[in-house]
C-alpha atoms as a PDB file:
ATOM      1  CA  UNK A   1       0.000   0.000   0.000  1.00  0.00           C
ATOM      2  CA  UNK A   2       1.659   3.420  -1.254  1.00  0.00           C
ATOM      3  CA  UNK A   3       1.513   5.975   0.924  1.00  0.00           C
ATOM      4  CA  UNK A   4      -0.179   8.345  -1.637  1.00  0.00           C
ATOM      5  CA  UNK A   5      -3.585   6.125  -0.710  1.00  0.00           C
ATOM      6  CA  UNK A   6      -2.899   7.098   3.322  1.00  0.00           C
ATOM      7  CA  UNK A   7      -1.635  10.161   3.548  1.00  0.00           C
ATOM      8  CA  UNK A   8      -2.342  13.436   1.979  1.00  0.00           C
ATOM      9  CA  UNK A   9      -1.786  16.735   2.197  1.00  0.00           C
ATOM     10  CA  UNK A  10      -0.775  18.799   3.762  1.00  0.00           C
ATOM     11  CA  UNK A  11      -3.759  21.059   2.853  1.00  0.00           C
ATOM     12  CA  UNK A  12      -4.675  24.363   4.201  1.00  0.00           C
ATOM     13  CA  UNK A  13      -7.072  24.143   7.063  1.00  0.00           C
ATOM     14  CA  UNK A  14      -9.234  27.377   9.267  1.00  0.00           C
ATOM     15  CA  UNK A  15      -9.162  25.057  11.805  1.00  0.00           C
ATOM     16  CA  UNK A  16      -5.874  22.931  12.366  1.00  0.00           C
ATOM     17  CA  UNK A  17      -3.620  24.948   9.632  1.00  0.00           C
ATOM     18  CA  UNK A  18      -1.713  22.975   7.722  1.00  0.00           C
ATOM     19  CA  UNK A  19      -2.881  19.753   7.765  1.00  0.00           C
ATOM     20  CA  UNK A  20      -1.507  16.269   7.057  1.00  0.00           C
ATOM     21  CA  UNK A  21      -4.644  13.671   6.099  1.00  0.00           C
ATOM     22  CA  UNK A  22      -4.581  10.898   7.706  1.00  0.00           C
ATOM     23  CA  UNK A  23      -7.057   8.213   5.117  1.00  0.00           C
ATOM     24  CA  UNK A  24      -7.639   5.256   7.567  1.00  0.00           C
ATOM     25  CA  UNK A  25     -11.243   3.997   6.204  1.00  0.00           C
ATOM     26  CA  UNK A  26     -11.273   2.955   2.523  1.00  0.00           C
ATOM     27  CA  UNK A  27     -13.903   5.083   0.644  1.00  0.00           C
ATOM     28  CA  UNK A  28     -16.651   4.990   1.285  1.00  0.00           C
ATOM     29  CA  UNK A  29     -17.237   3.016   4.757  1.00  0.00           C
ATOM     30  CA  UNK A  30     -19.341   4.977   6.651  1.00  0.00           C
ATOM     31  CA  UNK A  31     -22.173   4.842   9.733  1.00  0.00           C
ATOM     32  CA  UNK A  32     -23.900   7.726   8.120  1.00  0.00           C
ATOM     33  CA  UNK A  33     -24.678   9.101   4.076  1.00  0.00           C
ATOM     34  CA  UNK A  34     -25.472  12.944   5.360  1.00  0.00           C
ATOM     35  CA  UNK A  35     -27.478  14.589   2.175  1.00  0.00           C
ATOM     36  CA  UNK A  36     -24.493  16.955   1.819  1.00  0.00           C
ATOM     37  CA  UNK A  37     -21.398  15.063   1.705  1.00  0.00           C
ATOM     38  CA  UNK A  38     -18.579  16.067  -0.313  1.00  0.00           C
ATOM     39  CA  UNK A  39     -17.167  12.580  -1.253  1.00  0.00           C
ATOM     40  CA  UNK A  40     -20.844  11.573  -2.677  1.00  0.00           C
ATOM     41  CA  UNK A  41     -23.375   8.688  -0.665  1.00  0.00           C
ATOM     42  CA  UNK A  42     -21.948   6.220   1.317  1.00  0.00           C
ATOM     43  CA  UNK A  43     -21.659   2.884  -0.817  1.00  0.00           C
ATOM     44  CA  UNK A  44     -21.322   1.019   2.689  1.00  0.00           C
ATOM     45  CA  UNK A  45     -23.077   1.766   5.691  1.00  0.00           C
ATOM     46  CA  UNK A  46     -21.744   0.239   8.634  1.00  0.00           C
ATOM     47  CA  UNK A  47     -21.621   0.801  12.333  1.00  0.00           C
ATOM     48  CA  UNK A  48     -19.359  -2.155  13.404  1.00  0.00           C
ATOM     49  CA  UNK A  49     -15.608  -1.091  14.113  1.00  0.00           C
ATOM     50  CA  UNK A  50     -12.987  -3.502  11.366  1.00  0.00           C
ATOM     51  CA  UNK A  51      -9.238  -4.496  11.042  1.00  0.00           C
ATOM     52  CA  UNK A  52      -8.984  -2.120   7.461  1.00  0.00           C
ATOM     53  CA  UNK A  53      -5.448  -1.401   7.434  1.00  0.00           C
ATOM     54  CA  UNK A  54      -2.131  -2.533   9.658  1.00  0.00           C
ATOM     55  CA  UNK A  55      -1.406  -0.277  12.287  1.00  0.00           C
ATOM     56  CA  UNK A  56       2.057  -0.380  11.485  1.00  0.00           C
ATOM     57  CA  UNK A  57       1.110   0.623   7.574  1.00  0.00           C
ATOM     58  CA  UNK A  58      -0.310   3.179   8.622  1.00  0.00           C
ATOM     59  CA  UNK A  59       2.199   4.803  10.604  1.00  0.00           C
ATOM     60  CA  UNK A  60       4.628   4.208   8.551  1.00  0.00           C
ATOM     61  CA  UNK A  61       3.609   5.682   5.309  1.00  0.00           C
ATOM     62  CA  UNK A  62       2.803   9.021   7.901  1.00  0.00           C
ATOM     63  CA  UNK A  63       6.608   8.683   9.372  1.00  0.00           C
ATOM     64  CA  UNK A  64       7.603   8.436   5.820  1.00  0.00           C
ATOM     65  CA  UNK A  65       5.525  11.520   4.307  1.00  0.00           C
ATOM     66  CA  UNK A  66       6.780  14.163   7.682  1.00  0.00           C
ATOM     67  CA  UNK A  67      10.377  12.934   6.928  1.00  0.00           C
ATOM     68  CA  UNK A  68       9.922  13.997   3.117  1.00  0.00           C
ATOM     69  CA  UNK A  69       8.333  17.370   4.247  1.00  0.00           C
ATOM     70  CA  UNK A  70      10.994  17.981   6.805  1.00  0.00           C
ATOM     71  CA  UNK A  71      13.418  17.872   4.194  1.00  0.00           C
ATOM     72  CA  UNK A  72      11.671  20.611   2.431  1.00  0.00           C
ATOM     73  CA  UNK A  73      10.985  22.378   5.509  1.00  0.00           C
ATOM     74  CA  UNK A  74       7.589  22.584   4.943  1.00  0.00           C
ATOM     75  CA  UNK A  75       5.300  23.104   7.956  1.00  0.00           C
ATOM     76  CA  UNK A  76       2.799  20.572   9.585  1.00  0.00           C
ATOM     77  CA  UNK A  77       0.381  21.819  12.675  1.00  0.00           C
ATOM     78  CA  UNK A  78      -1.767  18.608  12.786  1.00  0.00           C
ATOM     79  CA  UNK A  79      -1.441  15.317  11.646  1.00  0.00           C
ATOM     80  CA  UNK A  80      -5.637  14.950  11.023  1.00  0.00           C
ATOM     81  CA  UNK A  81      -7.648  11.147  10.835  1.00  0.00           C
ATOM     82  CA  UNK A  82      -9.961  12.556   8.249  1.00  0.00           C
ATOM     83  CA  UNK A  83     -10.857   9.451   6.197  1.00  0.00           C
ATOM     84  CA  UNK A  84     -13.258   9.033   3.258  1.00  0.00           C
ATOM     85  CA  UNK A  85     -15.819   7.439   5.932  1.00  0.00           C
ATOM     86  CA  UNK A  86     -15.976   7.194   9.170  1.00  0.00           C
ATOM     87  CA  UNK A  87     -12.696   7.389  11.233  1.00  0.00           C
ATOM     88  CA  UNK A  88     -13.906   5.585  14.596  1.00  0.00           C
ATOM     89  CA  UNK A  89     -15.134   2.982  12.256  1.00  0.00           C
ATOM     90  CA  UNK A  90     -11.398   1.573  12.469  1.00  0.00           C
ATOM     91  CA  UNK A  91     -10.299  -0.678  15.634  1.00  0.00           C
ATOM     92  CA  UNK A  92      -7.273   0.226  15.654  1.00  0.00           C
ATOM     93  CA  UNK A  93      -7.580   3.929  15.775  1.00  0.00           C
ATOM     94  CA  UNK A  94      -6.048   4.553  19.216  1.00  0.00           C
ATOM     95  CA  UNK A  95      -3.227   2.037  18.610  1.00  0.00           C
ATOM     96  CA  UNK A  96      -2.188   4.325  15.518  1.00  0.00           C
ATOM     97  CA  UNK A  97      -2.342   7.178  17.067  1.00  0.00           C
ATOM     98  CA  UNK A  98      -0.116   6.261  19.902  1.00  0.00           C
ATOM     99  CA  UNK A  99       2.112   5.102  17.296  1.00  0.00           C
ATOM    100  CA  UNK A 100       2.153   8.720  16.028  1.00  0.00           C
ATOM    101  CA  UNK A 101       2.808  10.319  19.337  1.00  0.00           C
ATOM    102  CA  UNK A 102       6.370  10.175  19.147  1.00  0.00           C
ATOM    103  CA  UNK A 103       6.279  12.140  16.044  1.00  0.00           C
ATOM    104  CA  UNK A 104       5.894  15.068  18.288  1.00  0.00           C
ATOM    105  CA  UNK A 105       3.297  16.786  15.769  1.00  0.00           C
ATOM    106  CA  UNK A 106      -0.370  17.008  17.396  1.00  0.00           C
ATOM    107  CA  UNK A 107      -2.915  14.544  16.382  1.00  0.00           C
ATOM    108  CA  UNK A 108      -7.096  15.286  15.381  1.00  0.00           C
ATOM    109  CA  UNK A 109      -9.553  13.689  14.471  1.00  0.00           C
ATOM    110  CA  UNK A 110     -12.693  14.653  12.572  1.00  0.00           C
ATOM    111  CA  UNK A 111     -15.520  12.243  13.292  1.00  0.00           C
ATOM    112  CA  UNK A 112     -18.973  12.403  13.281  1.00  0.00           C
ATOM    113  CA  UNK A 113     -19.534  11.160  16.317  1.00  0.00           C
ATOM    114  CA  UNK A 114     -22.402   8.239  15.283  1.00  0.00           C
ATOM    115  CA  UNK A 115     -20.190   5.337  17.827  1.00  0.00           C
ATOM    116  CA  UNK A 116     -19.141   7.946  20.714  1.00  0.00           C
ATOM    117  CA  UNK A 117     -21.531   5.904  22.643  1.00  0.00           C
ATOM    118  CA  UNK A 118     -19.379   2.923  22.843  1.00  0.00           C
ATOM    119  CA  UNK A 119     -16.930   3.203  25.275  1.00  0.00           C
ATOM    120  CA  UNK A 120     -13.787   1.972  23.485  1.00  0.00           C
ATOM    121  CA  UNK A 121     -14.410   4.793  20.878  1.00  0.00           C
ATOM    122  CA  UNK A 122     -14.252   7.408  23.534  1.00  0.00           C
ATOM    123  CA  UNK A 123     -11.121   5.799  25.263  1.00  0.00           C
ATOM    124  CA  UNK A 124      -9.846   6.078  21.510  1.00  0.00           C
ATOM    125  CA  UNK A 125     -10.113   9.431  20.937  1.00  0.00           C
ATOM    126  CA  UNK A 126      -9.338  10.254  24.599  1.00  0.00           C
ATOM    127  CA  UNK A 127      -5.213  10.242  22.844  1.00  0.00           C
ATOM    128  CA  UNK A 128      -5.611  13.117  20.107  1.00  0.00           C
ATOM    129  CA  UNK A 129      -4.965  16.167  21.434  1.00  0.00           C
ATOM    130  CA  UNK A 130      -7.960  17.744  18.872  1.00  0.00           C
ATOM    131  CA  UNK A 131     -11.514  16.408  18.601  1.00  0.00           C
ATOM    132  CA  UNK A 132     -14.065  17.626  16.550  1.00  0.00           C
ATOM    133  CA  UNK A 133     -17.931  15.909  16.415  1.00  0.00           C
ATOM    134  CA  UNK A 134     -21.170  16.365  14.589  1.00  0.00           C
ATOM    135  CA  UNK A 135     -23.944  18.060  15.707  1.00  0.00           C
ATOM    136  CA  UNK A 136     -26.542  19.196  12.855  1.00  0.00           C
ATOM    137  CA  UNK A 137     -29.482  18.289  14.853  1.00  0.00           C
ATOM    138  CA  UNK A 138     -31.239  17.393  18.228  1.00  0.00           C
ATOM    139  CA  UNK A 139     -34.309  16.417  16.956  1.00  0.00           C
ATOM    140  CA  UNK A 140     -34.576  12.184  15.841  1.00  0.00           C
ATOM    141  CA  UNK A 141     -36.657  13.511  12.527  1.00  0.00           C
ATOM    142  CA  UNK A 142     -34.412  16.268  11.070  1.00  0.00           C
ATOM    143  CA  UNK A 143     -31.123  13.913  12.459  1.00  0.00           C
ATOM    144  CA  UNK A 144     -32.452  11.248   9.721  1.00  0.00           C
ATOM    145  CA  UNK A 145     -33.143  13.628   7.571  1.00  0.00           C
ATOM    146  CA  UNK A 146     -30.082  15.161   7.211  1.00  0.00           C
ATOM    147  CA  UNK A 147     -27.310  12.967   8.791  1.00  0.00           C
ATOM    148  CA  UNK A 148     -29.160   9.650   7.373  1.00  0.00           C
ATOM    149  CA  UNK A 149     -27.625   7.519  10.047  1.00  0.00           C
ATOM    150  CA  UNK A 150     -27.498   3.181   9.806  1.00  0.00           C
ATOM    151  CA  UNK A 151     -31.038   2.391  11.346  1.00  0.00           C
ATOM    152  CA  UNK A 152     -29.845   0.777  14.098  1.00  0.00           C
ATOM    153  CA  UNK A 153     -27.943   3.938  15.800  1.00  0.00           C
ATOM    154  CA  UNK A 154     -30.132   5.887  18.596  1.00  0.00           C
ATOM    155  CA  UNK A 155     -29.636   9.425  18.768  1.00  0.00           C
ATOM    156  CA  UNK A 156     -29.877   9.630  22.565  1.00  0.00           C
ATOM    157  CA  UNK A 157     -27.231   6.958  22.890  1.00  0.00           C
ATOM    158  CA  UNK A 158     -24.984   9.466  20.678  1.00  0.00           C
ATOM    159  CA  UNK A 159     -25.828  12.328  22.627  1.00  0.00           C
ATOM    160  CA  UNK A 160     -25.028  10.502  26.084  1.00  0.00           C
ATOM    161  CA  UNK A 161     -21.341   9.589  24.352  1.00  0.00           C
ATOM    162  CA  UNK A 162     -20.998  13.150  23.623  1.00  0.00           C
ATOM    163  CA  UNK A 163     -21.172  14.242  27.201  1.00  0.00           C
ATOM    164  CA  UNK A 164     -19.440  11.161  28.585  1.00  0.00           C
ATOM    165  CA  UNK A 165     -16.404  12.272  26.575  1.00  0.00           C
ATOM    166  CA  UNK A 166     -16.700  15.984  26.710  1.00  0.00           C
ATOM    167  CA  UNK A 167     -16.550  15.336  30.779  1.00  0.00           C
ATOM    168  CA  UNK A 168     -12.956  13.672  30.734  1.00  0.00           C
ATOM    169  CA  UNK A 169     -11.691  14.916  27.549  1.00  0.00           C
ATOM    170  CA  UNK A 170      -8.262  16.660  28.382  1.00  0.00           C
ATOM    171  CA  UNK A 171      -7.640  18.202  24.849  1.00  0.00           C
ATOM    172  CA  UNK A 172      -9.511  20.852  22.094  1.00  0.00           C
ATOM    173  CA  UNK A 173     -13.516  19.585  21.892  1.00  0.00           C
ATOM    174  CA  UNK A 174     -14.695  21.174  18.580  1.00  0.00           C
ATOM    175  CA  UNK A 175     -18.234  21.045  17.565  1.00  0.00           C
ATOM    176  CA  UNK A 176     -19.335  21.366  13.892  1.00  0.00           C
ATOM    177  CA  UNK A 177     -22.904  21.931  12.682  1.00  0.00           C
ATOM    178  CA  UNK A 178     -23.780  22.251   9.013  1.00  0.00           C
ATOM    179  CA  UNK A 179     -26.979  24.254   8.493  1.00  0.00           C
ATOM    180  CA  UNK A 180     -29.005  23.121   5.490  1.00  0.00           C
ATOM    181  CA  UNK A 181     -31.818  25.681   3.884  1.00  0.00           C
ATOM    182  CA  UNK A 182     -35.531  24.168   5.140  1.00  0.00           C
ATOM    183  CA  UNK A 183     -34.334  21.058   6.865  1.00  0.00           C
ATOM    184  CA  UNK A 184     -32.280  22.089  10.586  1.00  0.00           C
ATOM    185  CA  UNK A 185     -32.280  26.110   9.563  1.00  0.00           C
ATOM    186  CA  UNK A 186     -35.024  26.872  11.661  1.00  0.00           C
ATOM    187  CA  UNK A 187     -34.978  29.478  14.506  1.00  0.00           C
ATOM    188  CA  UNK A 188     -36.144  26.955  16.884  1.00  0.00           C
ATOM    189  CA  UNK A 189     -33.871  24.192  16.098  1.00  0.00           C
ATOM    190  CA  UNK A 190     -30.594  26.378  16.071  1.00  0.00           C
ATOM    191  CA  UNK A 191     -32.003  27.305  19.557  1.00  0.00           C
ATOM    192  CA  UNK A 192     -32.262  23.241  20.727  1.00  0.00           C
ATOM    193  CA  UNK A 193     -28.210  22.344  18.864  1.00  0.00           C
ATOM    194  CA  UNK A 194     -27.069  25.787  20.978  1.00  0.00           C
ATOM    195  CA  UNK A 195     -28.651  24.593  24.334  1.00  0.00           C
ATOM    196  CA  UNK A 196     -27.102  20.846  24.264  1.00  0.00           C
ATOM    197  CA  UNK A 197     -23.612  22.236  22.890  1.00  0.00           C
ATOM    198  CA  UNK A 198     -24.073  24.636  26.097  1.00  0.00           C
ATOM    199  CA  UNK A 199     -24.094  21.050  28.060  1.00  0.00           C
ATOM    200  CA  UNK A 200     -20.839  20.037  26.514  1.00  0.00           C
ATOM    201  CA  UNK A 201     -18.405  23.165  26.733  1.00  0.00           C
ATOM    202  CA  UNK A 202     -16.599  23.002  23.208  1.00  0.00           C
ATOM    203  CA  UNK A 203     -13.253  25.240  22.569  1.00  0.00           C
ATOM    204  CA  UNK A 204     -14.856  26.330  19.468  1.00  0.00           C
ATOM    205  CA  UNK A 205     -18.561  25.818  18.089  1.00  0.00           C
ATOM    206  CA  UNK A 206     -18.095  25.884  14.480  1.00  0.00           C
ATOM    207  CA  UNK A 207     -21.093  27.014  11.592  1.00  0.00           C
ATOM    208  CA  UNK A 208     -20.656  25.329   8.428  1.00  0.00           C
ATOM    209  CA  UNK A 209     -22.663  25.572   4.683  1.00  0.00           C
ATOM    210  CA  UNK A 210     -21.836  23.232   1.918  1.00  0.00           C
ATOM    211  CA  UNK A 211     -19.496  24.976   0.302  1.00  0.00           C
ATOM    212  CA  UNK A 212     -18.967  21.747  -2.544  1.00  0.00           C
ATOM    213  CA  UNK A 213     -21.607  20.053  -4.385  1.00  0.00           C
ATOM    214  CA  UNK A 214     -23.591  17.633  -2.294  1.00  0.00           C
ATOM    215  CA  UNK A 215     -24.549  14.196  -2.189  1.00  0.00           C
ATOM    216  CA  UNK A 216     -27.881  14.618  -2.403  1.00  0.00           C
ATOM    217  CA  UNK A 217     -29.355  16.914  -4.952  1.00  0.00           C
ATOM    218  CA  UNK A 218     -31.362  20.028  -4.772  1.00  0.00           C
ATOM    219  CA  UNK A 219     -29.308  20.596  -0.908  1.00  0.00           C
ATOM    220  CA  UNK A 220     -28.790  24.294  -0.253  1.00  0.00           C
ATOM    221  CA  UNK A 221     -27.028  26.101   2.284  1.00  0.00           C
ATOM    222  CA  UNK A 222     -28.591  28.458   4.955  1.00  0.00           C
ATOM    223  CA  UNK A 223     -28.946  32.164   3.613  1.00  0.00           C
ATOM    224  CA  UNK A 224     -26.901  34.663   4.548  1.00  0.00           C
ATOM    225  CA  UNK A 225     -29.699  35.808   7.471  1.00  0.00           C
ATOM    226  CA  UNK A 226     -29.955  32.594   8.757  1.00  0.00           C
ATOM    227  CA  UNK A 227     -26.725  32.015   9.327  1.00  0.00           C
ATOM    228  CA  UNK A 228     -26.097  34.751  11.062  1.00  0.00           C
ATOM    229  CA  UNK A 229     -29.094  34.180  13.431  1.00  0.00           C
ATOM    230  CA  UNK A 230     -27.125  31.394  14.141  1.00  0.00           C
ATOM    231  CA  UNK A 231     -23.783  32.736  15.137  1.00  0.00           C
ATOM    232  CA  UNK A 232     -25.927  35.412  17.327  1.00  0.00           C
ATOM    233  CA  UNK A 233     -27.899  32.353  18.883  1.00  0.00           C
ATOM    234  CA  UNK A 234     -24.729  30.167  19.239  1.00  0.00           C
ATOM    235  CA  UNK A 235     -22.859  32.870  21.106  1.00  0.00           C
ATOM    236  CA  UNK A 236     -25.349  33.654  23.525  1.00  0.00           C
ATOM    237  CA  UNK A 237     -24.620  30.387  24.773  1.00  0.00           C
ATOM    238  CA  UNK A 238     -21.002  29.242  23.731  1.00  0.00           C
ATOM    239  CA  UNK A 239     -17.712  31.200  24.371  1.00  0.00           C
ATOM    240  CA  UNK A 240     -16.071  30.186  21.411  1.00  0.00           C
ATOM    241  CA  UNK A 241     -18.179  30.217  17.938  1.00  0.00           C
ATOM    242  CA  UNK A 242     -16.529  30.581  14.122  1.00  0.00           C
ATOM    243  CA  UNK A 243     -17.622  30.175  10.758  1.00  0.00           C
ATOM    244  CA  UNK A 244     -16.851  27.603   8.466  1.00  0.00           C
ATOM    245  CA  UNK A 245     -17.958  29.175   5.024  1.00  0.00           C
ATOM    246  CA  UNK A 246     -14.775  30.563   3.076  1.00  0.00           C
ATOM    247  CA  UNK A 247     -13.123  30.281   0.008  1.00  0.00           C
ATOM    248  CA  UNK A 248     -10.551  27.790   0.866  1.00  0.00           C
ATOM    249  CA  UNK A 249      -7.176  29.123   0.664  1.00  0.00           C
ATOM    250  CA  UNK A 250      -7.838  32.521   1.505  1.00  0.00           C
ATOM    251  CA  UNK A 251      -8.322  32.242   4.952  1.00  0.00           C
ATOM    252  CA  UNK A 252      -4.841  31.876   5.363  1.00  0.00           C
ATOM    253  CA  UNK A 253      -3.602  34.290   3.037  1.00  0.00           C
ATOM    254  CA  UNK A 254      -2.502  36.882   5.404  1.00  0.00           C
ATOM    255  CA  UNK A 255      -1.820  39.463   2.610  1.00  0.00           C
ATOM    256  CA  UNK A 256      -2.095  42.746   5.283  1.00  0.00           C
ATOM    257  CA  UNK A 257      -4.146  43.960   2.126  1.00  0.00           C
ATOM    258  CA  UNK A 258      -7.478  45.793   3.435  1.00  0.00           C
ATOM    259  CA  UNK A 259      -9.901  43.598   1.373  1.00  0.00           C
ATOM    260  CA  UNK A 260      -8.507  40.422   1.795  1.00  0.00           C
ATOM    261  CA  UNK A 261      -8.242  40.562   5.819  1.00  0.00           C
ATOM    262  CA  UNK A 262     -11.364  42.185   5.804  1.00  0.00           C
ATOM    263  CA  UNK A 263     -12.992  39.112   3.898  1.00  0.00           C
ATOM    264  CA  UNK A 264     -10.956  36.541   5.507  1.00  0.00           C
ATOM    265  CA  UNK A 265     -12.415  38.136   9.016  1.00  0.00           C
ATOM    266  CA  UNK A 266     -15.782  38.120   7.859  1.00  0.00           C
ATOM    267  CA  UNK A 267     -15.843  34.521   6.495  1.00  0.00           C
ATOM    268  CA  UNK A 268     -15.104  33.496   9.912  1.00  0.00           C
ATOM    269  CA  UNK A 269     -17.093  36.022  12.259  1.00  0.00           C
ATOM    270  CA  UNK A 270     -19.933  38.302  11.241  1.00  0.00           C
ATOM    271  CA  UNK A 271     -18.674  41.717  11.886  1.00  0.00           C
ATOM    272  CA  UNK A 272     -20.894  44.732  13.795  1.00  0.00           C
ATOM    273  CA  UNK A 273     -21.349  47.841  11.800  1.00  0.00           C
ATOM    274  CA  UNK A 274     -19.111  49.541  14.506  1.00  0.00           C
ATOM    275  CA  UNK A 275     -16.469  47.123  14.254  1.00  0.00           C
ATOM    276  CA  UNK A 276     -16.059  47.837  10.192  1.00  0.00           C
ATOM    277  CA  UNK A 277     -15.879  51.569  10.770  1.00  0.00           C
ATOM    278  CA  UNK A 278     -13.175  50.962  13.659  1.00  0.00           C
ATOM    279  CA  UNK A 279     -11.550  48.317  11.272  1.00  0.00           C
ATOM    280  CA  UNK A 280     -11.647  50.701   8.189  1.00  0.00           C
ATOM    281  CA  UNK A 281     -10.105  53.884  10.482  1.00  0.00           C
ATOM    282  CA  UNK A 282      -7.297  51.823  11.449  1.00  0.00           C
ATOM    283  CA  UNK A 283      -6.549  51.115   7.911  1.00  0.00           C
ATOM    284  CA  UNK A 284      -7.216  54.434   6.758  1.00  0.00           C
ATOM    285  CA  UNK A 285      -9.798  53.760   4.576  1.00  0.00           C
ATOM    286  CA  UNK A 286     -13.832  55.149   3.890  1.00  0.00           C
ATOM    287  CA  UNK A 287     -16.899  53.438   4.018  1.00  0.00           C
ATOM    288  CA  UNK A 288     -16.778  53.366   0.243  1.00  0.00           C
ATOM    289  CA  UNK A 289     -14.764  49.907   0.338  1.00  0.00           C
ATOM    290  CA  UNK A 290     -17.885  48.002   2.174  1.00  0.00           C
ATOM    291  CA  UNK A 291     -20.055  49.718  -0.511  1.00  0.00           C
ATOM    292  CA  UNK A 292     -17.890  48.407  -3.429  1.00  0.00           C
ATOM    293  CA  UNK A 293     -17.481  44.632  -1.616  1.00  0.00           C
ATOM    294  CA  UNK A 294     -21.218  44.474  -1.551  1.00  0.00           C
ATOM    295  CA  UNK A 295     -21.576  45.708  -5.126  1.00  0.00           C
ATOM    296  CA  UNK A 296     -19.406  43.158  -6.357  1.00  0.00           C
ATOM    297  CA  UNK A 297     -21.225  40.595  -4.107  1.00  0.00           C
ATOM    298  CA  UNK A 298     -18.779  39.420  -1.929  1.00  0.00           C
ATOM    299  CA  UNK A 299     -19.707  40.848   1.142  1.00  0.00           C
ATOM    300  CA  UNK A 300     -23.211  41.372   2.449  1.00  0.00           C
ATOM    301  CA  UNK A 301     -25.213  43.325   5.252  1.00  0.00           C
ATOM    302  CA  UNK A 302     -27.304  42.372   7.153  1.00  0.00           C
ATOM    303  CA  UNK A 303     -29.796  43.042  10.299  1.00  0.00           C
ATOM    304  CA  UNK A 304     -30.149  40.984  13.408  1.00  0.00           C
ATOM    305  CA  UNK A 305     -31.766  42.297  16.666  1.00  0.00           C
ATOM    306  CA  UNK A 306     -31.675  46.040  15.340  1.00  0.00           C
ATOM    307  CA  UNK A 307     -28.137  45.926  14.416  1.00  0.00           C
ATOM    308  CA  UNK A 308     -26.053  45.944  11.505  1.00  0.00           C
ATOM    309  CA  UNK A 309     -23.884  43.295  10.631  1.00  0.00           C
ATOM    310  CA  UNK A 310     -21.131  42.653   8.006  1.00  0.00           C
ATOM    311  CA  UNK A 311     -20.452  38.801   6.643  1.00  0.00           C
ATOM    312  CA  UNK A 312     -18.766  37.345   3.612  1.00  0.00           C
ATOM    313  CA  UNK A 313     -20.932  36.262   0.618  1.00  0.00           C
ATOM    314  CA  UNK A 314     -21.640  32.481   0.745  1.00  0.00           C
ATOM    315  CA  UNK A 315     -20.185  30.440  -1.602  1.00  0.00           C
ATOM    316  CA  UNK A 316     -22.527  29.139  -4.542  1.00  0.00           C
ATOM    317  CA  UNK A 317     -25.115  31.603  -3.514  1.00  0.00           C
ATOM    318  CA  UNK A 318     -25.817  33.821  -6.878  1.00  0.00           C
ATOM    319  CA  UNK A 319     -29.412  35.651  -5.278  1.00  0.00           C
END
């Protein structure tokens, strides 16, 4: 096995920075087929944790890929399980990262969370030092709906192996909740993911759209208004909240060039009108630039709770 099909990367990332993919599930093994999935339905639904790979594979073709960076001195924040299915689905996902440890370069792992109800799972990903799990949805309909879990999985049983492991977890607890026009958009349900992601005291809450074409056709992302209702929802309740809606590759592109930090800041948070002006006088600049940006239609206002508030356009939106 080459270590092209295990490792990738690394690739530029708003959360982890540059990250080195770690492809531990062959494509595309998986406990749920979520309507808007990037690497297309899940062609194998399965919620029973396998022998896919040797441990000792695995970490080699990662030793071998951060020896040929080093050489080239190229940087490496995280080394990232982010697999074309479901990274928990693999048994020996705790073994490899131990084996990784000594590597010295912090270890994540993006899962969606569907088997944190079994205990060996949670003792698993007890070892990264980064954590991030799903939460689109509270309610059993719009969970099936838009996660489109294995039948047998219980929502409540997921929910209890969230808090279990949030409770002992010693490392970053991420939460990531993709909003999805008429399905889990709604005021009220934004107002039931905040209060359970209140229970479980993440780092960082993270808002996410599609930003690549979906599995399932005819899946939007939240408008621009909705999404911000969201952020203003989610921070009431949660100390750390971000975006997840860029361009990828700007994000990181720390030009110092008025427009592009001014985008790059805005695809994260949703600015206050006050915060522009400030942000504008500092760079010596008139309100004419935010009247350009939203000409061209890559920045938009908007109006929450009598205030004005600045965001970057979302991707694929043309209205």
């Amino acid at each position: 096995m080459g270590i092209e099909h295990i490792v990738y990367g690394p690739v530029p990332s708003r959360r982890l920075g540059y990250s080195l993919g770690i492809n531990n599930i062959p494509p595309k093994k998986c406990s749920y087929s979520c309507v808007y999935c990037q690497v297309g339905n899940t062609l194998d639904m399965r919620v029973e944790r396998e022998n896919f790979y040797k441990s000792g594979d695995i970490a080699q073709a990662v030793r071998e890929k951060v020896s040929q960076l080093k050489e080239k001195e190229e940087p490496i924040d995280y080394l990232t399980f982010v697999p074309d299915g479901e990274p928990t689905l693999d048994v020996n996902l705790g073994q490899e990262i131990e084996l990784l440890k000594p590597l010295g370069i912090k270890i994540a792992v993006i899962t969606n969370a569907s088997l944190i109800w079994r205990e060996d799972v949670r003792q698993d990903l007890q070892k990264a030092d980064w954590v991030s799990l799903k939460v689109d949805s509270v309610s059993e309909e719009i969970w099936r709906r838009v996660n489109r879990p294995k039948k047998s999985l219980k929502l409540g049983a997921i929910f209890d192996g969230m808090l279990k492991f949030a409770s002992i977890f010693s490392g970053e607890l991420a939460i990531e909740s993709m909003l999805i026009q008429g399905i889990n958009d709604s005021g009220e349900e934004i107002e039931k993911i905040a209060g359970f992601l209140a229970g479980l005291k993440p780092k960082v809450a993270y808002l996410a759209i599609p930003t690549r074409p979906p599995a399932k056709r005819g899946i939007r992302a939240a408008s621009e208004p909705v999404v911000n209702m969201a952020y203003q929802i989610f921070n009431r309740r949660l100390s750390g909240v971000e975006y997840l809606i860029g361009y990828e590759g700007n994000e990181f592109a720390l030009t110092g060039k008025l427009e592009d930090d001014l985008l790059s800041i805005t695809s994260v948070h949703p600015m206050r009108e006050e915060a522009v002006t400030e942000f504008l006088r500092k760079a010596d600049a008139g309100w004419e630039v935010i009247e350009r940006l939203i000409r061209e239609g890559s920045l938009v206002e908007l109006e929450y709770q009598e205030k004005k508030f600045y965001m970057r356009k979302l991707p694929g939106d043309r209205r």
